[in-house]
C-alpha atoms as a PDB file:
ATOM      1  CA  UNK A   1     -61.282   2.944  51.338  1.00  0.00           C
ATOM      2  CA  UNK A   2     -60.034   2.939  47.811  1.00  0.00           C
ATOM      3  CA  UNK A   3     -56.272   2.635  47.288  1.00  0.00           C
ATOM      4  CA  UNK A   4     -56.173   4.553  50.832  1.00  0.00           C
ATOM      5  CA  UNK A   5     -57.900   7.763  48.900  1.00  0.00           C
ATOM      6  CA  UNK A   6     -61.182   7.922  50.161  1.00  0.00           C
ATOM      7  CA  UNK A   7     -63.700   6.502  52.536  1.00  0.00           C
ATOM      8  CA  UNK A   8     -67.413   6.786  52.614  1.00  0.00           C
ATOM      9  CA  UNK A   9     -70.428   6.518  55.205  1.00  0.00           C
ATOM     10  CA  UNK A  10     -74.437   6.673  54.428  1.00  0.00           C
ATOM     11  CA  UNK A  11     -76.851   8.445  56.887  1.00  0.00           C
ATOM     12  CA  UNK A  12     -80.457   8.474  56.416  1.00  0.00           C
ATOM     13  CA  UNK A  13     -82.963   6.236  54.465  1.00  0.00           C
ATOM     14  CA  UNK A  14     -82.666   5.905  50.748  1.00  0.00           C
ATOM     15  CA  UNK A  15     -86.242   5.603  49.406  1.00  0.00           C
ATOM     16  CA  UNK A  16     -87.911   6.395  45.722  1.00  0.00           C
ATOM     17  CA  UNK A  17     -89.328   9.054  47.655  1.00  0.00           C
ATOM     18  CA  UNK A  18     -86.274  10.855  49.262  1.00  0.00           C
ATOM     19  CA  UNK A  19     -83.086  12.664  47.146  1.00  0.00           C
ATOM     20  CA  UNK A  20     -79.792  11.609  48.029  1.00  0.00           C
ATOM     21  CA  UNK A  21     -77.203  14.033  48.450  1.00  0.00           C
ATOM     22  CA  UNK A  22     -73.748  13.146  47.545  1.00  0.00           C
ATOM     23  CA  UNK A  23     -71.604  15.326  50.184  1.00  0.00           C
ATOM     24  CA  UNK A  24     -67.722  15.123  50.278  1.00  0.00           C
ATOM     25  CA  UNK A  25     -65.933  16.956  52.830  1.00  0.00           C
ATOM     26  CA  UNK A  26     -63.516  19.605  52.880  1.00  0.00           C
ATOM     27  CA  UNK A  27     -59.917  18.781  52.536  1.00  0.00           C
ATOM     28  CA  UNK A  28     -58.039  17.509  55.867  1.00  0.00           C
ATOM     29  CA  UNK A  29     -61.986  17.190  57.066  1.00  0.00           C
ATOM     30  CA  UNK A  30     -63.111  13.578  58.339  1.00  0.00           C
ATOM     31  CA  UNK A  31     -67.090  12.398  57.994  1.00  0.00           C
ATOM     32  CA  UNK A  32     -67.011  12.691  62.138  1.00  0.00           C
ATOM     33  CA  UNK A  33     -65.948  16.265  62.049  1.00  0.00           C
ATOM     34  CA  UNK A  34     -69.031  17.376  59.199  1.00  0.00           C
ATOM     35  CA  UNK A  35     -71.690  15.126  60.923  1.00  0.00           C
ATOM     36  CA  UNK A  36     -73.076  18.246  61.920  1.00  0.00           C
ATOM     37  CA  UNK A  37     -73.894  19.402  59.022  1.00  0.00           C
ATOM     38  CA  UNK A  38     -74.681  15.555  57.652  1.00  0.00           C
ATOM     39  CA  UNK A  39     -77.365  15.469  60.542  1.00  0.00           C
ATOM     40  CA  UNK A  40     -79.098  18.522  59.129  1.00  0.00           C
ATOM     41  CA  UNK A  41     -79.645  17.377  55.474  1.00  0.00           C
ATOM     42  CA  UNK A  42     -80.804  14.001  57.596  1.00  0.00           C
ATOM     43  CA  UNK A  43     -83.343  16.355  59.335  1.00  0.00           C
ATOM     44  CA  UNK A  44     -84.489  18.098  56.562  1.00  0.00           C
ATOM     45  CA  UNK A  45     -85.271  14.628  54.601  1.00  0.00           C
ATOM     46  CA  UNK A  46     -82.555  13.647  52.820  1.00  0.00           C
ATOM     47  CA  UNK A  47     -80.323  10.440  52.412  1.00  0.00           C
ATOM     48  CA  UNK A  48     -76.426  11.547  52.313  1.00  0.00           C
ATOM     49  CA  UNK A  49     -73.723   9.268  51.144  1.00  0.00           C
ATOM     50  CA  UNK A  50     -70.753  11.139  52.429  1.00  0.00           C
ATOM     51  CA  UNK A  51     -67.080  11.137  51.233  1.00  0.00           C
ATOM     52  CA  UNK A  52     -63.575  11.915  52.945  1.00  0.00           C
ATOM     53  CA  UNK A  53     -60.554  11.883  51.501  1.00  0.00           C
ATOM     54  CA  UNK A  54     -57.146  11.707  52.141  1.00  0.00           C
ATOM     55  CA  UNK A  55     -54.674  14.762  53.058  1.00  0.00           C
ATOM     56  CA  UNK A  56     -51.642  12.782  50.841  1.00  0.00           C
ATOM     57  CA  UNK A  57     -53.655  14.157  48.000  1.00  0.00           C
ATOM     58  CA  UNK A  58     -51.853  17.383  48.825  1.00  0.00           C
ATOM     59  CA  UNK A  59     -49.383  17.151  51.345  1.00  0.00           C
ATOM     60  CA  UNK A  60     -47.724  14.350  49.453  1.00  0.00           C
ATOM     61  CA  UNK A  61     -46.864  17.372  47.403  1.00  0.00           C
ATOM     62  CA  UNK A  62     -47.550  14.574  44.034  1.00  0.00           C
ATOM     63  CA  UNK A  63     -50.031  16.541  41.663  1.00  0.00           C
ATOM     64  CA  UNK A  64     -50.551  12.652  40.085  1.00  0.00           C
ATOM     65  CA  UNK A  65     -52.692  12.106  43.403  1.00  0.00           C
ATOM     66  CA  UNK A  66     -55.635  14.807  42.483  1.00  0.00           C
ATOM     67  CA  UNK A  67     -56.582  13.234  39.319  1.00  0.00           C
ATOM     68  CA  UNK A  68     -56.599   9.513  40.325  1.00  0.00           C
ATOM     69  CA  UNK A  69     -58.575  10.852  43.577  1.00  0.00           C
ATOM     70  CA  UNK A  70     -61.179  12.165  41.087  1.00  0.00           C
ATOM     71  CA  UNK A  71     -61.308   9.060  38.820  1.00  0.00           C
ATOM     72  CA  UNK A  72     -61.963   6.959  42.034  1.00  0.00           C
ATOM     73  CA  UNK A  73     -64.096   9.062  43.972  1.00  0.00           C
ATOM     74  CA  UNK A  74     -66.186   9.537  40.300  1.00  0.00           C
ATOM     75  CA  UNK A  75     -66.468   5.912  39.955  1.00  0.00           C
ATOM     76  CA  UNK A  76     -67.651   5.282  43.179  1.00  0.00           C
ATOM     77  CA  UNK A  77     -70.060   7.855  43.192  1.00  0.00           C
ATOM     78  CA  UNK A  78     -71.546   6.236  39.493  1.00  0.00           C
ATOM     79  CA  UNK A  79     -71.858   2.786  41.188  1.00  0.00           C
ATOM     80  CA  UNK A  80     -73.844   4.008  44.388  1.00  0.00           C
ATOM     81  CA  UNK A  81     -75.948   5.949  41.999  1.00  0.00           C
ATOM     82  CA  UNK A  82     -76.526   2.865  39.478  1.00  0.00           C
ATOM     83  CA  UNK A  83     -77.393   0.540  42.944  1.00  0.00           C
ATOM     84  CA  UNK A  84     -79.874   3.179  44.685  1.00  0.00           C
ATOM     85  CA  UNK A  85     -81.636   4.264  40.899  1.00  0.00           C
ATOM     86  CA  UNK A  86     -82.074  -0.176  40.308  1.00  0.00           C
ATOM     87  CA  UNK A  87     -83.855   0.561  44.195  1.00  0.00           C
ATOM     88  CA  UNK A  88     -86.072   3.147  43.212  1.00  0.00           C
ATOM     89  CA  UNK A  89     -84.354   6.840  43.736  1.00  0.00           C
ATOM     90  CA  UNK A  90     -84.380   9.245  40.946  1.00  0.00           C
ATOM     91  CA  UNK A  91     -83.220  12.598  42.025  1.00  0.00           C
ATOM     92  CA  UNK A  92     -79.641  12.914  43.153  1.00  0.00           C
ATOM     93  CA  UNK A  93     -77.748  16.179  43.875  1.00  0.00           C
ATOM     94  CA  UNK A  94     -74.546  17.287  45.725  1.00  0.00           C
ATOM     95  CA  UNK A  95     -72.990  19.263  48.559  1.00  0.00           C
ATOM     96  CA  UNK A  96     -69.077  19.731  48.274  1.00  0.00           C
ATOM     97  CA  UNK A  97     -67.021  21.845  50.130  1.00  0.00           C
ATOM     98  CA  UNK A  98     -63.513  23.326  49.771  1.00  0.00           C
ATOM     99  CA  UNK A  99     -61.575  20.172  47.987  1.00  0.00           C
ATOM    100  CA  UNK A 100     -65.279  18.294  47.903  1.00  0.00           C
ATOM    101  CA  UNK A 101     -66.681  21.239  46.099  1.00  0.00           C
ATOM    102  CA  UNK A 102     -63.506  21.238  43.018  1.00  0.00           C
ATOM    103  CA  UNK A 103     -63.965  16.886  43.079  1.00  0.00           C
ATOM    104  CA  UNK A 104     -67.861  17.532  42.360  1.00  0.00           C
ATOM    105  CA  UNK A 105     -67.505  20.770  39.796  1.00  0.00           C
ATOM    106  CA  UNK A 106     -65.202  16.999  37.886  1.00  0.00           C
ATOM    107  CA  UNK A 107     -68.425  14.845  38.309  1.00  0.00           C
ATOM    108  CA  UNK A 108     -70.961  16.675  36.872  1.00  0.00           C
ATOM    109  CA  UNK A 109     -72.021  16.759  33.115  1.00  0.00           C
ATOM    110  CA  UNK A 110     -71.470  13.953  30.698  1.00  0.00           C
ATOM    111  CA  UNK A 111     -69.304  12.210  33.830  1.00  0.00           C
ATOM    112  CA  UNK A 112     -72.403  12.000  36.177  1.00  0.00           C
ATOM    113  CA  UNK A 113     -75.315  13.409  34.355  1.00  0.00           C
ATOM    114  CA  UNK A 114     -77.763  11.990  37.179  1.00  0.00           C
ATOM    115  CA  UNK A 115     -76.394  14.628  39.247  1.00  0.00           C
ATOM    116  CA  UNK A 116     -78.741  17.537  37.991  1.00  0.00           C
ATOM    117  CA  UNK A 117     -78.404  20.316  41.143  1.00  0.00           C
ATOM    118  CA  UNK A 118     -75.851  20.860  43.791  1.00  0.00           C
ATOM    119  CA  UNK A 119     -74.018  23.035  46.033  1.00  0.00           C
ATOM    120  CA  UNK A 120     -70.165  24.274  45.721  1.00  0.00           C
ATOM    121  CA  UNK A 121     -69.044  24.948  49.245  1.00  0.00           C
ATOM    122  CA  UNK A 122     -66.790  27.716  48.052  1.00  0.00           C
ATOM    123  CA  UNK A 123     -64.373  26.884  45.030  1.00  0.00           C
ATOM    124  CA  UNK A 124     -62.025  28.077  42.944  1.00  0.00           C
ATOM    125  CA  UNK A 125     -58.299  28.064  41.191  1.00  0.00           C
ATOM    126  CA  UNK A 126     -56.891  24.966  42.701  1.00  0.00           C
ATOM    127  CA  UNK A 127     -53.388  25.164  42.394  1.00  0.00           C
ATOM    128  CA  UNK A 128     -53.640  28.687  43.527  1.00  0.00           C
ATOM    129  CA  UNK A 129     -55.574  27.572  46.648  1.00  0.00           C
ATOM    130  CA  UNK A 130     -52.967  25.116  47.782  1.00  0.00           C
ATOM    131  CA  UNK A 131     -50.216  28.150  47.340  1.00  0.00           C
ATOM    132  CA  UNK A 132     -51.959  30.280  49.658  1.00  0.00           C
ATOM    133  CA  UNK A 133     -51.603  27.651  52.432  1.00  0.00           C
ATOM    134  CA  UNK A 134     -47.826  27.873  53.602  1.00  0.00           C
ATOM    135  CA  UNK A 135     -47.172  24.711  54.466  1.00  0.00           C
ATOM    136  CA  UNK A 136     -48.325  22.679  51.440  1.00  0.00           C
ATOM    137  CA  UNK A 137     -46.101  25.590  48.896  1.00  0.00           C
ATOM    138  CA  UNK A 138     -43.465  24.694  51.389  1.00  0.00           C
ATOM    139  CA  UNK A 139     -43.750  20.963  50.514  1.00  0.00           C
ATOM    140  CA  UNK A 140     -44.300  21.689  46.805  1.00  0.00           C
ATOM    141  CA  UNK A 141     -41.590  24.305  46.668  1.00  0.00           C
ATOM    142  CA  UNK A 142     -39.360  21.138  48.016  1.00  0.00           C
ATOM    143  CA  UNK A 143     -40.377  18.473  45.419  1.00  0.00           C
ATOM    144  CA  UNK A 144     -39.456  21.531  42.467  1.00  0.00           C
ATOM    145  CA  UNK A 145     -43.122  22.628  41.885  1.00  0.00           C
ATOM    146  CA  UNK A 146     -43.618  26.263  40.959  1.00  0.00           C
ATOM    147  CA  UNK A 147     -46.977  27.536  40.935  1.00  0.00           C
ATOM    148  CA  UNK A 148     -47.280  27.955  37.410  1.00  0.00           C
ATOM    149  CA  UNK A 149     -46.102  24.238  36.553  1.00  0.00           C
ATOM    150  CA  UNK A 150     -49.288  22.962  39.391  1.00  0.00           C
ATOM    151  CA  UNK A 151     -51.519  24.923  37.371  1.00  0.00           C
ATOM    152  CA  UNK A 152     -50.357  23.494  33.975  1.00  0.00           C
ATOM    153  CA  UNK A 153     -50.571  20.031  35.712  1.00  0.00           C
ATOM    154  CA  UNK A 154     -53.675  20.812  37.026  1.00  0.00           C
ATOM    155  CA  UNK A 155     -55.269  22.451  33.960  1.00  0.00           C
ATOM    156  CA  UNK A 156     -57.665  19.747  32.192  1.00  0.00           C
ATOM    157  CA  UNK A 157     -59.410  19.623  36.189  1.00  0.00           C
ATOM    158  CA  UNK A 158     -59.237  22.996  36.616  1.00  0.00           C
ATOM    159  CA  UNK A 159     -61.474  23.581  33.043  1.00  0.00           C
ATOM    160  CA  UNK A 160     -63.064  20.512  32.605  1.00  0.00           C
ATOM    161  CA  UNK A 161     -65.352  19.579  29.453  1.00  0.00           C
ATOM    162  CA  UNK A 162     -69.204  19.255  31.335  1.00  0.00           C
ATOM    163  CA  UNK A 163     -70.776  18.531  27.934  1.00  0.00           C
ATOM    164  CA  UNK A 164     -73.845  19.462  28.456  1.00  0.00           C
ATOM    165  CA  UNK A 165     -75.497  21.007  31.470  1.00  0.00           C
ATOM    166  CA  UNK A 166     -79.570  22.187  30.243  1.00  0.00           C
ATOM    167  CA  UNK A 167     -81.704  21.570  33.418  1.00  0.00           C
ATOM    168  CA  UNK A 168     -78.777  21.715  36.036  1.00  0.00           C
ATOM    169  CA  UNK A 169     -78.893  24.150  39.031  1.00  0.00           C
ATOM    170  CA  UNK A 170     -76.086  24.837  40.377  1.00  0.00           C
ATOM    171  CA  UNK A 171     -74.973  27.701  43.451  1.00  0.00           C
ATOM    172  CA  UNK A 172     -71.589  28.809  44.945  1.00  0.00           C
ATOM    173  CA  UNK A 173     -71.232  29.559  48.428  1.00  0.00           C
ATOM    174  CA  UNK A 174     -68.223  32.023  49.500  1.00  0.00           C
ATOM    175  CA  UNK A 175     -66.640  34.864  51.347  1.00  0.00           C
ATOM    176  CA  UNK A 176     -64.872  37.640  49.230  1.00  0.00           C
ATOM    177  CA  UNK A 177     -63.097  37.864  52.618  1.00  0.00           C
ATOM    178  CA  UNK A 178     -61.849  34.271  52.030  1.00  0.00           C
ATOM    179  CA  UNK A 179     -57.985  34.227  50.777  1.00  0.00           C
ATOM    180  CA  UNK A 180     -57.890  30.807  49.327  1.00  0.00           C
ATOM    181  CA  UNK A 181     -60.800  30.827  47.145  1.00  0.00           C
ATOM    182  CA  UNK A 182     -61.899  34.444  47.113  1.00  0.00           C
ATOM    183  CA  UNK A 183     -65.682  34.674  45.798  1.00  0.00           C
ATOM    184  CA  UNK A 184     -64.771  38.010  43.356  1.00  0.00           C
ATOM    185  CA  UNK A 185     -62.699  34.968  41.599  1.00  0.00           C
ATOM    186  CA  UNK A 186     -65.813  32.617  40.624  1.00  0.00           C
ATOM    187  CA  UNK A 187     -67.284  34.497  37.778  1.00  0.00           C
ATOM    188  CA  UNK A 188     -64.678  32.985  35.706  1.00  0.00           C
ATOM    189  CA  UNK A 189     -65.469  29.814  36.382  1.00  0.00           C
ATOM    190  CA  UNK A 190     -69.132  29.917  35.847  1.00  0.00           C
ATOM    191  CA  UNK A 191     -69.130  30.896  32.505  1.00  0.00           C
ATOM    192  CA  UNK A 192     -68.376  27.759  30.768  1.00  0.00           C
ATOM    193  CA  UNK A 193     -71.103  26.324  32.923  1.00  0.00           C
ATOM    194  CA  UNK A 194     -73.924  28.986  31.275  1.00  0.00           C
ATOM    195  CA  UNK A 195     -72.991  28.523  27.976  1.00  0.00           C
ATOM    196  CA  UNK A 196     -73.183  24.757  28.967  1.00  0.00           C
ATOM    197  CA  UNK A 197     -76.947  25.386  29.753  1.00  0.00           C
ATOM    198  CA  UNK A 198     -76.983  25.031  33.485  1.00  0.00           C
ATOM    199  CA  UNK A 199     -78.673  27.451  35.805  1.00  0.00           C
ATOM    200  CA  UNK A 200     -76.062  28.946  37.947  1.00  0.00           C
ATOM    201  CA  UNK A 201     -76.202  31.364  41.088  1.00  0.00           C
ATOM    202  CA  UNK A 202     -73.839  32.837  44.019  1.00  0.00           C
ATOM    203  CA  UNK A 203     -74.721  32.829  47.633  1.00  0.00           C
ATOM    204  CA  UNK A 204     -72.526  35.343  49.760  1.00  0.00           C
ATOM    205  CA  UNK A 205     -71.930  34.116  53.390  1.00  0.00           C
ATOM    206  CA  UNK A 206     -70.770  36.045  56.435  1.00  0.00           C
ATOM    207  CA  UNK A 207     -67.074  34.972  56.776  1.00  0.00           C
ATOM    208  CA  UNK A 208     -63.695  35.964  57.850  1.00  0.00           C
ATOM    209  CA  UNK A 209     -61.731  33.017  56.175  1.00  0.00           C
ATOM    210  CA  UNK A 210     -61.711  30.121  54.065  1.00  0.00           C
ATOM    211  CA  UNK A 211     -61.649  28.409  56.825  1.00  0.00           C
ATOM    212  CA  UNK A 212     -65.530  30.119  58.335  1.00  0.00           C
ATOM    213  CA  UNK A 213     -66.672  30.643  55.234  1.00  0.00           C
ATOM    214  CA  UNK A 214     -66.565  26.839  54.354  1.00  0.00           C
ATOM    215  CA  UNK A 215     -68.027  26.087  58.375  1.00  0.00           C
ATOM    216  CA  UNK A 216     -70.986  28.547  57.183  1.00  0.00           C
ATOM    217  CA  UNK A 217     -71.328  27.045  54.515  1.00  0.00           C
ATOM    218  CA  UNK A 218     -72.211  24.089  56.249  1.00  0.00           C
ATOM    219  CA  UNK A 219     -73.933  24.906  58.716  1.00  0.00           C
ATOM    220  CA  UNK A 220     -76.526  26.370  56.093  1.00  0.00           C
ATOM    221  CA  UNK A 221     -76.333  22.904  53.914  1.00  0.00           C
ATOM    222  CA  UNK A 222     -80.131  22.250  54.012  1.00  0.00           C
ATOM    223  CA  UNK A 223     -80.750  25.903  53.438  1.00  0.00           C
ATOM    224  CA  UNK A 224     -78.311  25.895  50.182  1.00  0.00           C
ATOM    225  CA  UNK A 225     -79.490  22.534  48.844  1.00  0.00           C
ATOM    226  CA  UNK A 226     -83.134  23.455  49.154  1.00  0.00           C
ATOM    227  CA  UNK A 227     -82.403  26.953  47.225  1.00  0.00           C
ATOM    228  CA  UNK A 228     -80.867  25.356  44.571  1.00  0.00           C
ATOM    229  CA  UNK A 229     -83.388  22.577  44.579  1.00  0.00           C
ATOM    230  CA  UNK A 230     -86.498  25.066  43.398  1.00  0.00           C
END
C-alpha cells in the first residue's frame, strides 16, 4: 500500500495473448468484497490487476487526499503497464466503479494513453456525490467546507485535460434512479470526451440506488467490458 492510499491484488494470467483490465473498486469497497465480479472478467479471459483504496480519502473530510490518491494510484497503474507491455501484453482497458470510475475518467488520455477502452461504473460531479451522502457533508460541514468551495477544490479533476482520445471506447453504466450520480447528469461530462475523439456510449441498468446500480454494474463487468471492447 502506498502512503496507506491504496492496495492492489492480480487475478488471472497475464499473457501477450490476454487484455488486462485495470479494475478499482468502489469507494469504502475492499478487493474481497468485488471478487465476484473480479472472478467473472477471470472467467471470461481476462487478467485484472485490481485496486482499493482508502475511505480517509473522504471521510478525512481533507480534499488534498483525492488528488494525491490519483497521482499515486496513476503512477502505479503506468509502472504495471510498462512491466506487463516489456512481457508481451498490448491491449489494456479498465473497469471503475463509483470512486474507481472518477480515478480512471483522471488516467486516461495523455496520462495513460495505453488505456484505449474501458468501463465507468456510474460517475459523475464528485463533490456533489460526497454531499448527497450525510455523513461525509456532516464531516465536511465540520472542517468549514461548503459545497461550492469542494467543487472549486475539486475542479481541475472534475474537468480534466484528456488530450487526445481518437480510437478510445469508452461506456457509462448508471441508474437515473441513482441520487449520487444520477445518469440524466452524464451528458455533460461526455462532451469534452467527443470532441476529444473518443467513442463514447451509455448503458442504462435496472437500479434503485447508487448503491444497486454500482452492484449491477458489476455483476455485468464482462458483459460491459466486452461491449465496449467491439
Amino acid at each position: 500500500m502506498e502512503d496507506g492510499l491504496f492496495q492492489t491484488e492480480e487475478f488471472g494470467i497475464s499473457s501477450p495473448a490476454t487484455a488486462t483490465v485495470i479494475f478499482i473498486c468502489p469507494f469504502s469497497a475492499p478487493i474481497h468484497k468485488v471478487r465476484f465480479s473480479i472472478r467473472r472478467l477471470v472467467r471470461a479471459g481476462y487478467h485484472v490487476v485490481a485496486y482499493q483504496t482508502t475511505t480517509a480519502v473522504f471521510t478525512e473530510a481533507d480534499p488534498m487526499i483525492l488528488p494525491k490518491l490519483i497521482f499515486v494510484v496513476r503512477e502505479d497503474i503506468r509502472s504495471r503497464i510498462a512491466k506487463l507491455a516489456a512481457e508481451g501484453v498490448t491491449e489494456f482497458g479498465f473497469f471503475g466503479s463509483s470512486l474507481g470510475s472518477f480515478i480512471l475518467y483522471n488516467c486516461i488520455g495523455s496520462e495513460i494513453p495505453e488505456l484505449r477502452w474501458g468501463v465507468f461504473n456510474t460517475g459523475g460531479n464528485i463533490a456533489r456525490g460526497v454531499w448527497t451522502m450525510p455523513a461525509l457533508r456532516q464531516r465536511h460541514v465540520e472542517r468549514g467546507w461548503s459545497l461550492p468551495r469542494l467543487e472549486e477544490a475539486w475542479a481541475k479533476l472534475q474537468w480534466p485535460d484528456f488530450g487526445r482520445l481518437d480510437g478510445c471506447r469508452f461506456v457509462f453504466a448508471g441508474s437515473r434512479r441513482d441520487r449520487v450520480a444520477p445518469l440524466r447528469n452524464i451528458s455533460q461530462y461526455l462532451g469534452p470526451m467527443f470532441r476529444a475523439g473518443a467513442d463514447v456510449s451509455v448503458y442504462e441498468v435496472p437500479a434503485t440506488s447508487h448503491r444497486t446500480a454500482v452492484i449491477v454494474g458489476l455483476l455485468k463487468a464482462p458483459q460491459l467490458v466486452h461491449r465496449v471492447r467491439l
